[in-house]
N, C-alpha and C. Protein backbone atom coordinates (compact mmCIF):
# COMPACT_ATOMS: atom_id res chain seq x y z
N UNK A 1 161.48 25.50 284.41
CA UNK A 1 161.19 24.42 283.46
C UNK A 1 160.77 25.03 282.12
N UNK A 2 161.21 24.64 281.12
CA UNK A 2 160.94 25.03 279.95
C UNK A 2 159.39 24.91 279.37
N UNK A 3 158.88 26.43 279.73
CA UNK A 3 157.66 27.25 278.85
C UNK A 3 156.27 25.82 278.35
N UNK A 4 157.53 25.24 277.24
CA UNK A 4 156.85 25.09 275.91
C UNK A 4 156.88 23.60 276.26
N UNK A 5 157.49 23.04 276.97
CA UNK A 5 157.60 21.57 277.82
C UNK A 5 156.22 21.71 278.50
N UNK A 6 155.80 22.22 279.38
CA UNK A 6 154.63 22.34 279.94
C UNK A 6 153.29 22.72 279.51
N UNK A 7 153.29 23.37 277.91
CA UNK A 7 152.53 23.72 277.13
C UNK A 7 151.84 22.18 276.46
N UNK A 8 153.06 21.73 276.27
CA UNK A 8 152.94 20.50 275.16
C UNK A 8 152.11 19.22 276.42
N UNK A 9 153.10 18.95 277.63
CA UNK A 9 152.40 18.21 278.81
C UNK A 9 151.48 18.22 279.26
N UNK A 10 150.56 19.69 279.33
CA UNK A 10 149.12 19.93 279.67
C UNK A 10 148.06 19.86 278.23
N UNK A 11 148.51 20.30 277.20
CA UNK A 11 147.61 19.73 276.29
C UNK A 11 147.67 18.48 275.73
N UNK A 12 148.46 17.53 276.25
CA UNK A 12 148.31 16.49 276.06
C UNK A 12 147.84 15.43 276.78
N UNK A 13 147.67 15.93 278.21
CA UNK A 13 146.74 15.25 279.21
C UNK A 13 145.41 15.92 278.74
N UNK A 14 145.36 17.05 278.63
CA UNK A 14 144.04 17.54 278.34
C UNK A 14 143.20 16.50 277.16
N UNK A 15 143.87 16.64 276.22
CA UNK A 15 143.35 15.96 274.88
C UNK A 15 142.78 14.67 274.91
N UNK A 16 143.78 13.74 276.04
CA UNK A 16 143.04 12.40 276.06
C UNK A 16 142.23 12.29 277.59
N UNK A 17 142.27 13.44 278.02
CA UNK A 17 140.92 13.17 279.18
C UNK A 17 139.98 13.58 278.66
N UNK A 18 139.76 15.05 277.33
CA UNK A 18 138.44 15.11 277.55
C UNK A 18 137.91 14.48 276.68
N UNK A 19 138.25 13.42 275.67
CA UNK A 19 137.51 12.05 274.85
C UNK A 19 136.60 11.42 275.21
N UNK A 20 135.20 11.30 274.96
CA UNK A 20 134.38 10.16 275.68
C UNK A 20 135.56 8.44 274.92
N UNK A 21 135.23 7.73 275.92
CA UNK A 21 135.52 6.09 275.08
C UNK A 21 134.83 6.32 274.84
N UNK A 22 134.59 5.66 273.75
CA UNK A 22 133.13 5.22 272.79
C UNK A 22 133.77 3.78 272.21
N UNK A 23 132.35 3.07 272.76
CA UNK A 23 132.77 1.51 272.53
C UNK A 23 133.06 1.16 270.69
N UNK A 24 133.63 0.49 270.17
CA UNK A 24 133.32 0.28 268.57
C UNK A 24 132.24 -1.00 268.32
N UNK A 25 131.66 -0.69 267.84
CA UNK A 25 130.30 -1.86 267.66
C UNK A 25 131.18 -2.85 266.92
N UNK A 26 131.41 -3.88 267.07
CA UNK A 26 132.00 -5.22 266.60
C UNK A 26 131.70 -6.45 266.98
N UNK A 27 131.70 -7.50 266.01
CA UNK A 27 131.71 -8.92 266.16
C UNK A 27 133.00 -10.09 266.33
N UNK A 28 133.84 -10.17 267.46
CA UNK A 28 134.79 -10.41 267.93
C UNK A 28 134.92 -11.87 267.44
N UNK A 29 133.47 -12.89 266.89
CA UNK A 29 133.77 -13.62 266.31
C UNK A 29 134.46 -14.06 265.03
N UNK A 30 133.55 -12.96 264.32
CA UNK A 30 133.48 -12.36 262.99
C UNK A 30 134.69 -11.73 263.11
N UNK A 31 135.18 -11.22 263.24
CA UNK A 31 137.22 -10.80 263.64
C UNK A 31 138.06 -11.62 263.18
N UNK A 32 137.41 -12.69 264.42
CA UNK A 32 138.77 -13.82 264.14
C UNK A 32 138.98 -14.44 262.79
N UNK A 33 137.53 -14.90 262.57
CA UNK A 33 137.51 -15.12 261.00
C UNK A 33 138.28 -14.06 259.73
N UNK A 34 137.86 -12.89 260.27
CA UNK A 34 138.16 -12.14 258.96
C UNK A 34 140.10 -12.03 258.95
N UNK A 35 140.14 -12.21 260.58
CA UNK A 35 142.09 -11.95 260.54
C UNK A 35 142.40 -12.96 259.56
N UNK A 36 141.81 -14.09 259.69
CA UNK A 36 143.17 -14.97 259.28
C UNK A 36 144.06 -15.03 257.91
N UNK A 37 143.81 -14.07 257.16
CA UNK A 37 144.45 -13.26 256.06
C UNK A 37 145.50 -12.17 256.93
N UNK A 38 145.59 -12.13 257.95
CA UNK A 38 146.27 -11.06 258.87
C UNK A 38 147.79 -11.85 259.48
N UNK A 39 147.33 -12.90 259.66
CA UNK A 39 148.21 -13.70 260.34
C UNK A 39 149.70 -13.77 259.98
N UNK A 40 149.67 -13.82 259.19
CA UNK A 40 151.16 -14.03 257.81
C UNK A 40 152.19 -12.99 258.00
N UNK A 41 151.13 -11.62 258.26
CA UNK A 41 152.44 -10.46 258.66
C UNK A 41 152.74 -10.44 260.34
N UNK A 42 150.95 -10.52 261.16
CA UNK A 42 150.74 -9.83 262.45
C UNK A 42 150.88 -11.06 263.35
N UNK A 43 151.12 -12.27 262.77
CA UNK A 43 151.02 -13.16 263.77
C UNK A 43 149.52 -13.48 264.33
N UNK A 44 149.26 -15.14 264.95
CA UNK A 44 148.26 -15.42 265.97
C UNK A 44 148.28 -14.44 266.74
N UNK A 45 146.29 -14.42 267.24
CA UNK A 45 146.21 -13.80 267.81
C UNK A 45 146.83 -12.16 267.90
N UNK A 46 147.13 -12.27 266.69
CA UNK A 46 147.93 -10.67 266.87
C UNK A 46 149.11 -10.06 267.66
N UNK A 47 149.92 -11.36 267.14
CA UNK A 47 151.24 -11.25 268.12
C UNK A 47 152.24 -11.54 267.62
N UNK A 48 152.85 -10.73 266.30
CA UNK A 48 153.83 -10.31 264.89
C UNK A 48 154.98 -10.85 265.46
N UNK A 49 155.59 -12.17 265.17
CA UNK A 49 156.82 -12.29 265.38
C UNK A 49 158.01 -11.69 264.45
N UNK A 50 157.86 -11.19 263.51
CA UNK A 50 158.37 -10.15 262.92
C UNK A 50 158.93 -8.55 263.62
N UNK A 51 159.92 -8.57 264.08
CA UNK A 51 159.80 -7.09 264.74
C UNK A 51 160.17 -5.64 263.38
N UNK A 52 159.73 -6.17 262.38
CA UNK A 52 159.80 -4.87 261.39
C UNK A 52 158.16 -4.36 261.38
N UNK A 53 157.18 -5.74 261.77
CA UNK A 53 155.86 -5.77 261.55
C UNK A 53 155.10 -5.05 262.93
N UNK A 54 154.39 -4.69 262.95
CA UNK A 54 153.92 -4.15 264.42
C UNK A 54 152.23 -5.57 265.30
N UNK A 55 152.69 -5.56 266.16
CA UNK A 55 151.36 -6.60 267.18
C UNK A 55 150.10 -5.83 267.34
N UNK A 56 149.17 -6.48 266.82
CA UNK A 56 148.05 -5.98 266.99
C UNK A 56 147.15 -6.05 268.29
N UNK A 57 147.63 -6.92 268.83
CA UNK A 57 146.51 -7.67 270.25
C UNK A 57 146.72 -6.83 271.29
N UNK A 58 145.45 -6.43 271.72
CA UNK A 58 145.39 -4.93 272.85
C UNK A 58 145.06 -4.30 272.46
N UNK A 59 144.86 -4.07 270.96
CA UNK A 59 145.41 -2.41 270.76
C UNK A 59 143.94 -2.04 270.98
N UNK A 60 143.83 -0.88 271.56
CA UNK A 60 142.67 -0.46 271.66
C UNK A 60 141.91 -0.04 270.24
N UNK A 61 140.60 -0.71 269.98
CA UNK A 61 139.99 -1.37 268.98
C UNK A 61 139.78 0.43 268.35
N UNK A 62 139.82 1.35 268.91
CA UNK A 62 139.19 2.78 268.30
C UNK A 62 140.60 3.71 267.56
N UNK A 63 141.45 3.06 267.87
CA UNK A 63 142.56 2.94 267.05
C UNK A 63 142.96 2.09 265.93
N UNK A 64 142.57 1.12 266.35
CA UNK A 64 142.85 0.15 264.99
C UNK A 64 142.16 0.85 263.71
N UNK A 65 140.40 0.67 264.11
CA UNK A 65 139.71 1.77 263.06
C UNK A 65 140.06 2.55 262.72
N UNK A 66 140.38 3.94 263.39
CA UNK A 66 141.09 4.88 262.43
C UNK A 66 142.36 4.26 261.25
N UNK A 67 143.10 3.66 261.82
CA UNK A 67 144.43 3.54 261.14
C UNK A 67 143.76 2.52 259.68
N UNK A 68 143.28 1.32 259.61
CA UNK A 68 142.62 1.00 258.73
C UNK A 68 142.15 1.92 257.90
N UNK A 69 140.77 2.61 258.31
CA UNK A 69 140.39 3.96 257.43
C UNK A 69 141.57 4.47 256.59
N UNK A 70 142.46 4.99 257.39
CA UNK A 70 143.47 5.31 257.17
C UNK A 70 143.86 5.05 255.71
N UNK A 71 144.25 3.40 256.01
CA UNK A 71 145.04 3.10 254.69
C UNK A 71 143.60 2.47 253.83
N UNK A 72 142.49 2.40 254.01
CA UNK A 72 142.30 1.90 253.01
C UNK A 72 141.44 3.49 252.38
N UNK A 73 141.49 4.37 252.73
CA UNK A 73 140.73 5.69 252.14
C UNK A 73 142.03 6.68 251.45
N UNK A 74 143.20 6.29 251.60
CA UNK A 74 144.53 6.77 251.14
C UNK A 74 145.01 8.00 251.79
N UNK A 75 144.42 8.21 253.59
CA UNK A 75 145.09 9.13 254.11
C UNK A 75 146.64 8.41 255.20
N UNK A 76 147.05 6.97 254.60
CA UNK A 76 147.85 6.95 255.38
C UNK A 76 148.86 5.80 253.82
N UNK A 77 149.77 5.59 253.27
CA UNK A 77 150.01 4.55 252.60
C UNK A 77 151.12 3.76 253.11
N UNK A 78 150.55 2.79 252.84
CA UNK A 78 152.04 1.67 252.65
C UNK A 78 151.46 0.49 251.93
N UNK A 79 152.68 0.23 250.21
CA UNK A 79 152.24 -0.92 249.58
C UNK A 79 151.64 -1.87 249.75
N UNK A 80 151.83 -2.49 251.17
CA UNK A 80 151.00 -3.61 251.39
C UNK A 80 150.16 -3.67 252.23
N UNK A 81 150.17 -2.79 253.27
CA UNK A 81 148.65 -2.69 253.86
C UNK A 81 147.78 -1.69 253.40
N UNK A 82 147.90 -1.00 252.38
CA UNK A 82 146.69 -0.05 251.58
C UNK A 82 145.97 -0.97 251.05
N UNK A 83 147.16 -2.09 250.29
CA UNK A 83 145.83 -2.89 249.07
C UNK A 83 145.34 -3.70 250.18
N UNK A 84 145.77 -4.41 251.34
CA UNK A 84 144.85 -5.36 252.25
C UNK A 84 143.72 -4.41 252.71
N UNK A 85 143.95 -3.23 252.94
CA UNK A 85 143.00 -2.85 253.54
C UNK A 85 141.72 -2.15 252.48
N UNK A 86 142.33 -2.04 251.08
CA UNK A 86 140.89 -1.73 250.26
C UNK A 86 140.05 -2.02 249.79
N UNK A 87 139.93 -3.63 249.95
CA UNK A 87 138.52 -4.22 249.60
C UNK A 87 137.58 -4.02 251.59
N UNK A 88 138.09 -3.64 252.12
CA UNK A 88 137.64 -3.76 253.82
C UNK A 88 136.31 -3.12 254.06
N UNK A 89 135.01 -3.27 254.15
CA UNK A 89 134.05 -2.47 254.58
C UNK A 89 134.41 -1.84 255.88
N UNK A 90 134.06 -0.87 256.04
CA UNK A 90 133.30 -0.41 257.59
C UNK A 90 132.84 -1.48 258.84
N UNK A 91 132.23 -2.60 258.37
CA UNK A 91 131.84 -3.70 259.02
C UNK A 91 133.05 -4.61 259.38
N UNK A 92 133.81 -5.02 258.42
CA UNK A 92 135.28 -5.95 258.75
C UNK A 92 135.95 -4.90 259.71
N UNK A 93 136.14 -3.18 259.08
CA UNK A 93 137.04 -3.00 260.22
C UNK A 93 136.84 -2.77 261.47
N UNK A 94 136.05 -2.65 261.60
CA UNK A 94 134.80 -2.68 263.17
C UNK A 94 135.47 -4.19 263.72
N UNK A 95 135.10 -5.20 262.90
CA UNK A 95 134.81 -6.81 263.15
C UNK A 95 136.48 -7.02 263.55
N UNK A 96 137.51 -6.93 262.74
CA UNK A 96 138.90 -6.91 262.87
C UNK A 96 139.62 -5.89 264.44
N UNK A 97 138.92 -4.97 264.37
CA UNK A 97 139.30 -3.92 265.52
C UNK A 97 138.93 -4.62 267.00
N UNK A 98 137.65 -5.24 267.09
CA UNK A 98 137.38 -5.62 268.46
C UNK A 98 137.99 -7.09 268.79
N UNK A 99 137.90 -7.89 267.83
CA UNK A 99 138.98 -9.30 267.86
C UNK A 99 140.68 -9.05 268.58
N UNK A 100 140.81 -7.66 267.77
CA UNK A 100 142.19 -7.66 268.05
C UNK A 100 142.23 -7.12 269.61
N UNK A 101 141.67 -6.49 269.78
CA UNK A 101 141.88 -5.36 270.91
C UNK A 101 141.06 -6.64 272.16
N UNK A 102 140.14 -7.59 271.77
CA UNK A 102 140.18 -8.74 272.77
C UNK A 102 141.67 -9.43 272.75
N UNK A 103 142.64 -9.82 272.44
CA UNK A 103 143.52 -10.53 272.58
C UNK A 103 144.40 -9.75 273.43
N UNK A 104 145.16 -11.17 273.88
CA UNK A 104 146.40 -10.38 275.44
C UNK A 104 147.69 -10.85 274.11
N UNK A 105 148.34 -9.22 274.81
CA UNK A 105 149.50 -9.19 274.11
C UNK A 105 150.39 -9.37 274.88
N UNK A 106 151.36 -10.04 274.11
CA UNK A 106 152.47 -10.55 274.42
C UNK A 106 153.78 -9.66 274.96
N UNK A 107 154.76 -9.40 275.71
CA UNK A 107 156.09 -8.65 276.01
C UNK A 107 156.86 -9.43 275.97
N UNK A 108 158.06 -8.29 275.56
CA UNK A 108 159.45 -8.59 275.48
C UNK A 108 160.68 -8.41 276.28
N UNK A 109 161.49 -9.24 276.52
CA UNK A 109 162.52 -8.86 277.16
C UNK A 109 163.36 -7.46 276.41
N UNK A 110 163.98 -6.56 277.35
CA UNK A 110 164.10 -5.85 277.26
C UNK A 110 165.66 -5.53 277.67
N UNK A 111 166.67 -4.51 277.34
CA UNK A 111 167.90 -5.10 278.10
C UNK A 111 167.69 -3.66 279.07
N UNK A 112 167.87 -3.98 280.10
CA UNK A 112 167.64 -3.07 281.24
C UNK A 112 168.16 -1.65 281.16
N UNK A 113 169.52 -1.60 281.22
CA UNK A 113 170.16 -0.64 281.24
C UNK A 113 169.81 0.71 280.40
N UNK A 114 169.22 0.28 279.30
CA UNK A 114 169.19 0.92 278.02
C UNK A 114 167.72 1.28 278.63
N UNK A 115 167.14 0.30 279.34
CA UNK A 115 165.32 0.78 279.39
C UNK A 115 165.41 1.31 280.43
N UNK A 116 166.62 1.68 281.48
CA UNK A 116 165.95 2.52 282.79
C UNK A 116 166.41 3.94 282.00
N UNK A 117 166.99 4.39 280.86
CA UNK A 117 167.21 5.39 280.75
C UNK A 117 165.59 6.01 280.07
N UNK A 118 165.12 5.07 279.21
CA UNK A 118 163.81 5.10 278.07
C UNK A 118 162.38 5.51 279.46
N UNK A 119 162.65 4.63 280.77
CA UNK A 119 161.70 4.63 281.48
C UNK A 119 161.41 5.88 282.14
N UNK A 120 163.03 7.13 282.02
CA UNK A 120 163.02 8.40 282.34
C UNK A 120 162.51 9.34 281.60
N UNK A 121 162.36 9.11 279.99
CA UNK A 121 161.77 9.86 279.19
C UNK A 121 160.40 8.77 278.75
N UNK A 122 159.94 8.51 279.08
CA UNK A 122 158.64 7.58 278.81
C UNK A 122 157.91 8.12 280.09
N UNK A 123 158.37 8.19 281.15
CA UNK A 123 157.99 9.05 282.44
C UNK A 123 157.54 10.51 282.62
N UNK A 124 159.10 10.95 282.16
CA UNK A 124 158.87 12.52 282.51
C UNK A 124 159.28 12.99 281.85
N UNK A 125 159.61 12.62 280.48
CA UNK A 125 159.69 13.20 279.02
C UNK A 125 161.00 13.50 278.83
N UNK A 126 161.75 14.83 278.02
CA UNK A 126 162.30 15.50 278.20
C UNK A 126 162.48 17.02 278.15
N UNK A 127 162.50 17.80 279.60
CA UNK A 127 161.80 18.84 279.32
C UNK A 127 162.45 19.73 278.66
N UNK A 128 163.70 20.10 279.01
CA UNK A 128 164.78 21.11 278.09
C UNK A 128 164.86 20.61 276.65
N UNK A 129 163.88 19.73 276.20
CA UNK A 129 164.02 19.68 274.91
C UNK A 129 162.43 19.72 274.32
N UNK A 130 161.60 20.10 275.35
CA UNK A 130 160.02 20.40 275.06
C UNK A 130 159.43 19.17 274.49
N UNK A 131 159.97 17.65 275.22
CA UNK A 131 159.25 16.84 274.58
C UNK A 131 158.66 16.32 276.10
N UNK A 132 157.17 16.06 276.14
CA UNK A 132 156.33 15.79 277.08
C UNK A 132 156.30 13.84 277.37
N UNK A 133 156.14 13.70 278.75
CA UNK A 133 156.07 12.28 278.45
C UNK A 133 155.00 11.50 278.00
N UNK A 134 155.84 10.40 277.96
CA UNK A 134 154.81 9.28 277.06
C UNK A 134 153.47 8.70 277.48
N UNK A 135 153.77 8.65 278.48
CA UNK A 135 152.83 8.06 279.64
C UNK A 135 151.88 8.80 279.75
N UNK A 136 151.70 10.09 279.24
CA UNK A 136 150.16 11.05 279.07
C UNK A 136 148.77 10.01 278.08
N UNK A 137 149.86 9.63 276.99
CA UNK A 137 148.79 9.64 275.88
C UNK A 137 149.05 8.37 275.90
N UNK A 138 149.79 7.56 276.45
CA UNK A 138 150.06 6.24 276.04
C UNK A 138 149.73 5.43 277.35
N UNK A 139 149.80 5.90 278.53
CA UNK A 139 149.37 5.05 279.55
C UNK A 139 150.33 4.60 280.37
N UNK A 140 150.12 4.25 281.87
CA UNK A 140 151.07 3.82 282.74
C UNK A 140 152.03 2.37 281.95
N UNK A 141 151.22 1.40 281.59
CA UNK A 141 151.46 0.50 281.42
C UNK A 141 151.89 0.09 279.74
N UNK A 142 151.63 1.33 279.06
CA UNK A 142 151.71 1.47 277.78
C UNK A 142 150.59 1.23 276.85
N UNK A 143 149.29 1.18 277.59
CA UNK A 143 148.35 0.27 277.47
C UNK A 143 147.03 1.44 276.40
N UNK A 144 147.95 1.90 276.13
CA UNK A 144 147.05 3.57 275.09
C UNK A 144 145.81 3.54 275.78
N UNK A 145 145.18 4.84 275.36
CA UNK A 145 144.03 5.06 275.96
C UNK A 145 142.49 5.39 275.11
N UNK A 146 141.68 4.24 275.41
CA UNK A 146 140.46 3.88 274.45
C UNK A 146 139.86 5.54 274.12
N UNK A 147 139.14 5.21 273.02
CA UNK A 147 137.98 6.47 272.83
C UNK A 147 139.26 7.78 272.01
N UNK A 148 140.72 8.14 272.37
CA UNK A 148 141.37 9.22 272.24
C UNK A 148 142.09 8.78 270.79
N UNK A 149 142.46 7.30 270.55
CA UNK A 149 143.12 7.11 269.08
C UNK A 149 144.48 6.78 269.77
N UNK A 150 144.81 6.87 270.85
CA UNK A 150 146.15 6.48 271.24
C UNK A 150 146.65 5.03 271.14
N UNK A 151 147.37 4.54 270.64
CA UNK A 151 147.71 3.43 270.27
C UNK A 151 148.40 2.44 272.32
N UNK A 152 148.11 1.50 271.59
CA UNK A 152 149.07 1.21 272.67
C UNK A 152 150.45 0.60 272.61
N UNK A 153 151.58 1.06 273.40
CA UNK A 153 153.02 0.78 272.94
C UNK A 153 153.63 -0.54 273.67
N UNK A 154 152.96 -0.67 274.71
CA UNK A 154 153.51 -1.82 275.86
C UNK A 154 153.77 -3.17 275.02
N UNK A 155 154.90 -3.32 275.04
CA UNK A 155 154.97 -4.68 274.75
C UNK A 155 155.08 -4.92 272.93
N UNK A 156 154.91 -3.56 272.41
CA UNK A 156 154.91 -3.58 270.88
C UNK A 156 156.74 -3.78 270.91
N UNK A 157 156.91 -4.04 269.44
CA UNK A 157 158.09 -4.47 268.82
C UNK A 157 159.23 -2.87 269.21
N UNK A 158 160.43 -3.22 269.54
CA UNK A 158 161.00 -1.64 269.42
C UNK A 158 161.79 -1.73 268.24
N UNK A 159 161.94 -2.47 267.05
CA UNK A 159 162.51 -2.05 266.06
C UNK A 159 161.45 -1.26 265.37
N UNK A 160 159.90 -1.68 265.04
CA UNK A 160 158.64 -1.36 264.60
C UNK A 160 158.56 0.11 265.27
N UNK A 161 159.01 0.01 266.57
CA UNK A 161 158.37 1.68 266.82
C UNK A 161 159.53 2.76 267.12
N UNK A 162 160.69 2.07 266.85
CA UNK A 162 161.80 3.14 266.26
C UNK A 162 161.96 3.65 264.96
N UNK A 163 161.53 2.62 263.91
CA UNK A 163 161.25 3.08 262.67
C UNK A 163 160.24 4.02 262.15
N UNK A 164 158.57 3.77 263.23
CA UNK A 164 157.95 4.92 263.36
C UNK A 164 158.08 5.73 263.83
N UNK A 165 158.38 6.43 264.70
CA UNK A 165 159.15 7.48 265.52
C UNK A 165 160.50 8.20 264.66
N UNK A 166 161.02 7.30 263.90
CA UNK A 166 162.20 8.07 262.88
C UNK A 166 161.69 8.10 261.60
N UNK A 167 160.43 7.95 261.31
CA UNK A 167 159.38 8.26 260.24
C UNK A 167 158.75 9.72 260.41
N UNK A 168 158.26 9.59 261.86
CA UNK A 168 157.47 10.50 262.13
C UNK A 168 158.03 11.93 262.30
N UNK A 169 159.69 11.98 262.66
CA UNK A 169 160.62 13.15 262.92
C UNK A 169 161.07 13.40 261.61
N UNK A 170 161.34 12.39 260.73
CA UNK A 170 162.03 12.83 259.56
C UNK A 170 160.73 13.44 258.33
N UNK A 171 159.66 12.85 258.57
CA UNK A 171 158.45 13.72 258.18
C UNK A 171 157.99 12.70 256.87
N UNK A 172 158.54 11.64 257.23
CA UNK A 172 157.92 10.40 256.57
C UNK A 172 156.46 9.86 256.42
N UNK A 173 155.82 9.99 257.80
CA UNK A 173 155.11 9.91 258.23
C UNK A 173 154.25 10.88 258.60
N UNK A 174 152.78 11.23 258.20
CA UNK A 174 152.14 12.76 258.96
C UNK A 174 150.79 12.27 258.91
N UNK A 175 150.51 10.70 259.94
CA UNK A 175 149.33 10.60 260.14
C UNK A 175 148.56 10.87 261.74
N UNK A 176 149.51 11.56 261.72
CA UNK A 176 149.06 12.16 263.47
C UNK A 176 148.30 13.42 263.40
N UNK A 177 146.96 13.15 264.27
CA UNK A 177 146.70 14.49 264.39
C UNK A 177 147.38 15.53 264.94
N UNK A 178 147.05 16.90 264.28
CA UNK A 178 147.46 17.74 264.85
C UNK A 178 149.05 17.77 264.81
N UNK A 179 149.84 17.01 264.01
CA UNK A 179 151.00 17.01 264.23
C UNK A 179 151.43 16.57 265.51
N UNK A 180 150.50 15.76 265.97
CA UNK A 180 151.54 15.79 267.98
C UNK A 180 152.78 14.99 267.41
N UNK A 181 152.81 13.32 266.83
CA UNK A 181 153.52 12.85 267.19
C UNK A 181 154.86 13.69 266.14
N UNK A 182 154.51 13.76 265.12
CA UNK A 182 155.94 15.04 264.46
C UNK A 182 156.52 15.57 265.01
N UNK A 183 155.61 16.72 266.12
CA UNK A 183 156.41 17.77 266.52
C UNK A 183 157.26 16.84 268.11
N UNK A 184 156.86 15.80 268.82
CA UNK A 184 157.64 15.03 269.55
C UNK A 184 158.83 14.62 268.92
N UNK A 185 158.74 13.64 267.93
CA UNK A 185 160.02 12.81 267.69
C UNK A 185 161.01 14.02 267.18
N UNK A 186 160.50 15.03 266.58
CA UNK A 186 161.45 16.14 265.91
C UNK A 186 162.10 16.60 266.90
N UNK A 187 162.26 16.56 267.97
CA UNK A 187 162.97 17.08 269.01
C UNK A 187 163.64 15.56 269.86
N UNK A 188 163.55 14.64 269.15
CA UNK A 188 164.15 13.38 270.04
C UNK A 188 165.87 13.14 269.28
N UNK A 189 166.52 12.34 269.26
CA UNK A 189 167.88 12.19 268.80
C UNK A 189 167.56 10.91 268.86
N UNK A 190 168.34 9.95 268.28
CA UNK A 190 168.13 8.38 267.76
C UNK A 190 168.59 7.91 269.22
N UNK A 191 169.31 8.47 270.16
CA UNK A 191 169.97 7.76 271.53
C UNK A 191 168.30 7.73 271.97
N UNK A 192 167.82 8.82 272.40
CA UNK A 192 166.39 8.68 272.88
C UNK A 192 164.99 8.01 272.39
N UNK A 193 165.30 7.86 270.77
CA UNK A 193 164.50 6.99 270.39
C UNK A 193 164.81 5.58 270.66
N UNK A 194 166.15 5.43 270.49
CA UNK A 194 165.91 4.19 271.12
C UNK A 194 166.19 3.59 272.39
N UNK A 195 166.19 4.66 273.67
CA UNK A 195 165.81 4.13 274.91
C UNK A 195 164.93 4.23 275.25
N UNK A 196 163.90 4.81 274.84
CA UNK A 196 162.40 4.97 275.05
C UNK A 196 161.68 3.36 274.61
N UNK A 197 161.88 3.42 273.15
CA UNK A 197 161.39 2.25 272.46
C UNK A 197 161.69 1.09 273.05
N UNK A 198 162.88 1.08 274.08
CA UNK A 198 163.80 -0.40 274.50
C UNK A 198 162.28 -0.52 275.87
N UNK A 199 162.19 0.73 276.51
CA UNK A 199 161.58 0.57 277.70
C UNK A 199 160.03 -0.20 277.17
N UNK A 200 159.78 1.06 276.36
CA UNK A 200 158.47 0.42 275.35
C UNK A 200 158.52 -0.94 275.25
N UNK A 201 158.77 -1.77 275.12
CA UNK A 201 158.75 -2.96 274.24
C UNK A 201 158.84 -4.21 275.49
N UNK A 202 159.51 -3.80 276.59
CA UNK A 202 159.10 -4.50 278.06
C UNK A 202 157.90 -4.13 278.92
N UNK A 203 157.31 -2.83 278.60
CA UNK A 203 155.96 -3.01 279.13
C UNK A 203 155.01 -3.60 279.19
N UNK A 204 153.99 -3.89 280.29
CA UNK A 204 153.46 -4.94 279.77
C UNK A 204 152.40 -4.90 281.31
N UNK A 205 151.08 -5.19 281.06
CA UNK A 205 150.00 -5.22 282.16
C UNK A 205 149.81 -6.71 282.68
């Protein structure tokens, strides 16, 4: 089995086991209120009928925070969620993060064929091409994993997370630590991005 396949697979279980969760202090009331300026792109409840837009509901709330930070401190941009996110205290994104990450997210049909191939590299990666699977950092169910920053994919949009994933390889994108998600998609081909993403997008707890 390829070296550097197993290099990448063990430090990436490693990375999100040894994370404490750490709860995010938030007001889940105070959330709902502050979304509803959110709604327009992300949908109720955080459930983006837009598939260029990405679903917020689930996402584990210690992710949302970072990514906010993100754009509103200018280590991540995009025109329209930098300026939403720069009037945002510390307190809204706390308040916004636990609202969202209370809501049940929604799944999508999926067309099978295309997702039992995605469910083989979402599984067990691909190793002759040193890309580790998904299911380390992202979860059985797609359901990311609290406390580590892992997003969760289950049930997210797969046009939304083929466009990130062909962001993230073409080097569009470099808000991943450590480079993980770069040095993944840089070794994927658009067939695998988008049977992964197809499987992605029918997951669902």
């Amino acid at each position: 089995m390829n070296n550097r396949f197993i290099a990448a697979a063990a430090g990436l279980f490693l990375a999100g086991a040894s994370l404490p969760a750490l709860a995010v202090d938030g007001d889940i009331e105070a959330g709902e209120q502050k979304a509803s300026t959110c709604i327009a792109c992300h949908g109720a409840q955080g459930n983006s009928t837009n598939p260029e837009w990405p679903s917020l509901a689930g996402q584990p709330a210690e992710y949302t925070v970072h990514q906010l930070k993100l754009f509103r401190d200018g280590g991540r941009e995009d025109p329209l969620m930098s300026s939403q996110a720069a009037p945002l205290s510390d307190e809204d994104i706390r308040d916004l993060a636990v609202y969202y990450e209370a809501q049940e997210a929604k799944h999508h049909e999926a067309d099978e064929e295309l997702a039992e191939r995605g469910k083989l590299i979402y599984r067990g990666g691909l190793p002759n091409e040193g890309v580790a699977a998904c299911i380390a950092c992202h979860g059985p169910a797609g359901e990311g994993i609290k406390g580590a920053k892992y997003p969760r994919v289950g049930g997210q949009h797969a046009e939304y997370m083929r466009k990130a994933l062909r962001e993230y390889r073409d080097g569009e994108r470099d808000s991943d630590p450590n480079r993980m998600m770069r040095d993944i998609a840089s070794r994927m081909s658009d067939e695998d991005i988008e049977a992964v993403t197809e499987y992605m997008t029918g997951l669902h707890r």
